[in-house]
N, C-alpha and C. Protein backbone atom coordinates (compact mmCIF):
# COMPACT_ATOMS: atom_id res chain seq x y z
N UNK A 1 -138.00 276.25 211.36
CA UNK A 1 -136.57 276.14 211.14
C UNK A 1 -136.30 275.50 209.79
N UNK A 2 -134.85 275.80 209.28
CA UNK A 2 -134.33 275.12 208.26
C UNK A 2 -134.09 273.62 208.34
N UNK A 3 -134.52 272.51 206.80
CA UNK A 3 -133.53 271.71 207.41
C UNK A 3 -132.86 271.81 205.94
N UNK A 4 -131.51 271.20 206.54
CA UNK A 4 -130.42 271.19 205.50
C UNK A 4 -130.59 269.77 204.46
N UNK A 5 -130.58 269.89 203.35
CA UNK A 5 -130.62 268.69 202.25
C UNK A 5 -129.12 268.38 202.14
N UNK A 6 -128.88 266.91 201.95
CA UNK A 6 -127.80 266.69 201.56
C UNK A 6 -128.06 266.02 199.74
N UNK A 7 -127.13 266.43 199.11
CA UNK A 7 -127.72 266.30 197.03
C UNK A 7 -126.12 265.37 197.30
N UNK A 8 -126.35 264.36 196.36
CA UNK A 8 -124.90 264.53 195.34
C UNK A 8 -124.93 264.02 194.12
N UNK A 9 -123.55 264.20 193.47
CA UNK A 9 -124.23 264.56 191.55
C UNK A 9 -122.52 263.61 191.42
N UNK A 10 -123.23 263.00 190.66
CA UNK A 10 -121.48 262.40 190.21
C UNK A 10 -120.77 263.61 189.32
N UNK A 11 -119.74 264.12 189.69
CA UNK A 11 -119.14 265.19 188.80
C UNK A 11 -117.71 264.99 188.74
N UNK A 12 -117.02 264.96 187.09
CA UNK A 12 -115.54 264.81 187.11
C UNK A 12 -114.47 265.79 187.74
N UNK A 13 -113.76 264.89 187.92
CA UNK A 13 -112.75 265.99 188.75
C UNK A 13 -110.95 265.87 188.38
N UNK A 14 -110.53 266.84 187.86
CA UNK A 14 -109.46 266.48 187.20
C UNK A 14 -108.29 266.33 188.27
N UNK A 15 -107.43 265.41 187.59
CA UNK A 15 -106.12 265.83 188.72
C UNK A 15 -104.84 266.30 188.23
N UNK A 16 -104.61 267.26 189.08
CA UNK A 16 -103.59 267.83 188.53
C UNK A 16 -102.31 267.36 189.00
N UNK A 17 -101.16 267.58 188.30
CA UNK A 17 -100.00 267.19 188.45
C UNK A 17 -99.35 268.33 188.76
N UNK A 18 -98.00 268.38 190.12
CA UNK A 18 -97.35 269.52 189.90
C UNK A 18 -95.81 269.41 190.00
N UNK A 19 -95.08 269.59 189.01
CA UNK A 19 -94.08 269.44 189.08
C UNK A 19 -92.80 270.06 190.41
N UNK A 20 -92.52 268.94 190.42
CA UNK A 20 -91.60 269.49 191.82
C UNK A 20 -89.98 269.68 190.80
N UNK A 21 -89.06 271.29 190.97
CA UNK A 21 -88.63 271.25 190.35
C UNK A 21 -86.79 271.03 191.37
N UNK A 22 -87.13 271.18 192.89
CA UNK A 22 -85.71 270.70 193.20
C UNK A 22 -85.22 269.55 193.42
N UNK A 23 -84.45 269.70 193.18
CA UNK A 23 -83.46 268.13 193.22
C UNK A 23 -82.91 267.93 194.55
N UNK A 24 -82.97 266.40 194.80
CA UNK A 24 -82.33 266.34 196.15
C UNK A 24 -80.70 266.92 196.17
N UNK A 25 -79.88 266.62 195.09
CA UNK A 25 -78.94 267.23 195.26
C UNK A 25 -78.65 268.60 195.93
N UNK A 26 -79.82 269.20 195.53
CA UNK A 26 -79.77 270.73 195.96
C UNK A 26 -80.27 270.83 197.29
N UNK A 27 -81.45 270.05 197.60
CA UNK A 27 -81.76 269.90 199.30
C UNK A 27 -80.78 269.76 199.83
N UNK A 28 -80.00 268.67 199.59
CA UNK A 28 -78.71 268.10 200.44
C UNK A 28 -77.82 269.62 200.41
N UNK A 29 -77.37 269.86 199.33
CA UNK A 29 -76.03 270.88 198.94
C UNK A 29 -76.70 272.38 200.14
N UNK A 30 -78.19 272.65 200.19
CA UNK A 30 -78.78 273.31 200.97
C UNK A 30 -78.54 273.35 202.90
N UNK A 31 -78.91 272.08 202.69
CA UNK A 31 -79.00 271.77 204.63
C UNK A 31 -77.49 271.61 204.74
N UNK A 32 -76.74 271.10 203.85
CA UNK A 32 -75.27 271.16 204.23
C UNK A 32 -74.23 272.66 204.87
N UNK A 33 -75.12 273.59 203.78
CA UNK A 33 -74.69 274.77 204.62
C UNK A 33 -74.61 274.95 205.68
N UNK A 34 -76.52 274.73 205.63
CA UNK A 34 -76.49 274.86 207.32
C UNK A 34 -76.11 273.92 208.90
N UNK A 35 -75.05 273.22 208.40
CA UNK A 35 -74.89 271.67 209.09
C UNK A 35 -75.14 270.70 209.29
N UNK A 36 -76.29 270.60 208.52
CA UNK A 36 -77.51 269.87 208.83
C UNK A 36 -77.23 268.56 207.52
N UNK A 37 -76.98 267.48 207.88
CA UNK A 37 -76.55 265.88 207.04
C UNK A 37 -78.15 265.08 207.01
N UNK A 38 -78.49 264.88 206.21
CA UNK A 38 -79.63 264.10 205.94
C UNK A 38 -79.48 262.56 206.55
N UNK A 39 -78.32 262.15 206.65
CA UNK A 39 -78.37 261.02 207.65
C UNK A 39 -78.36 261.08 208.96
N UNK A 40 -78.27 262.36 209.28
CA UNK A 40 -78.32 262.65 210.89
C UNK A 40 -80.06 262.73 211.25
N UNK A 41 -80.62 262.77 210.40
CA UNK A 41 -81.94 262.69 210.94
C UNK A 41 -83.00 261.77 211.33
N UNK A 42 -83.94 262.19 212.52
CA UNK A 42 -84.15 260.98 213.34
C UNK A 42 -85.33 260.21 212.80
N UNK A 43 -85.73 260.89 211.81
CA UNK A 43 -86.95 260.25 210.86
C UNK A 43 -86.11 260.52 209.24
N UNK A 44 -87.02 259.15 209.10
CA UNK A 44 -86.53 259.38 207.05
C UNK A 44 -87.42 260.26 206.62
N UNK A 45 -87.16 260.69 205.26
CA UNK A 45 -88.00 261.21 204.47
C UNK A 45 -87.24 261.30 203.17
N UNK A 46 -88.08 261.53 201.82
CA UNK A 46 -87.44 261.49 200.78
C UNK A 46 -88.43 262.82 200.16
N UNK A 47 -87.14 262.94 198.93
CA UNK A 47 -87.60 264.49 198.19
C UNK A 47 -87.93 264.13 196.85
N UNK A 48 -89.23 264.60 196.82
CA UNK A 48 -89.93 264.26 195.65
C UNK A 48 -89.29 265.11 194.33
N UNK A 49 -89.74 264.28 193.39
CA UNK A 49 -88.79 264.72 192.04
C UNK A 49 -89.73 264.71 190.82
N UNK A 50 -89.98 265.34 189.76
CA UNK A 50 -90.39 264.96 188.78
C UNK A 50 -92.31 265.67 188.62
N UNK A 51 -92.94 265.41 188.16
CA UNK A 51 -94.53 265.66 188.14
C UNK A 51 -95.19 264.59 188.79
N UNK A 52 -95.88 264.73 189.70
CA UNK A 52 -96.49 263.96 190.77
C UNK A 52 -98.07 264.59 191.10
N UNK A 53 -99.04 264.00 191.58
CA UNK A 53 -99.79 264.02 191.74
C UNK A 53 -99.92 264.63 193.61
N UNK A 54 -100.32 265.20 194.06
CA UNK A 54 -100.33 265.32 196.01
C UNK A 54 -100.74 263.82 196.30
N UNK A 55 -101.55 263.23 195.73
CA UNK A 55 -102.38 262.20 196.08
C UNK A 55 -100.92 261.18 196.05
N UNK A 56 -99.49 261.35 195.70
CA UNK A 56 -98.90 260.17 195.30
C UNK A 56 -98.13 260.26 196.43
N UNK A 57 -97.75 261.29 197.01
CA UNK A 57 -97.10 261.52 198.42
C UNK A 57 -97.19 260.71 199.33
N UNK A 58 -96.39 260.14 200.58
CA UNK A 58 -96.53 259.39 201.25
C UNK A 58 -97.03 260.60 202.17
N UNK A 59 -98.35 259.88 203.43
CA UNK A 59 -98.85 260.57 204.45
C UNK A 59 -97.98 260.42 205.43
């Protein structure tokens, strides 16, 4: 039988940034259509803005 090797190599790893391009204004002006008030909701959350990393996101 095989056995499996485990290697590892220090190797750089870039991070990318990706710009998030809507504005909460527009989320809001969005769900408003549909009735839907951002203070009516039963958990917070906030809308990311600007060039961000995934890694900067709250889990």
């Amino acid at each position: 039988s095989e056995h499996s090797q485990r290697r590892e190599a220090n190797v750089p790893v870039e991070v990318n940034y990706y710009a998030y391009t809507t504005k909460y204004g527009q989320i809001s002006h969005h769900l408003a259509i549909r009735g839907i008030q951002i203070s009516k909701f039963a958990y917070s959350f906030f809308v990311v803005e600007g060039s961000r990393r995934l890694s900067d996101t709250k889990g």
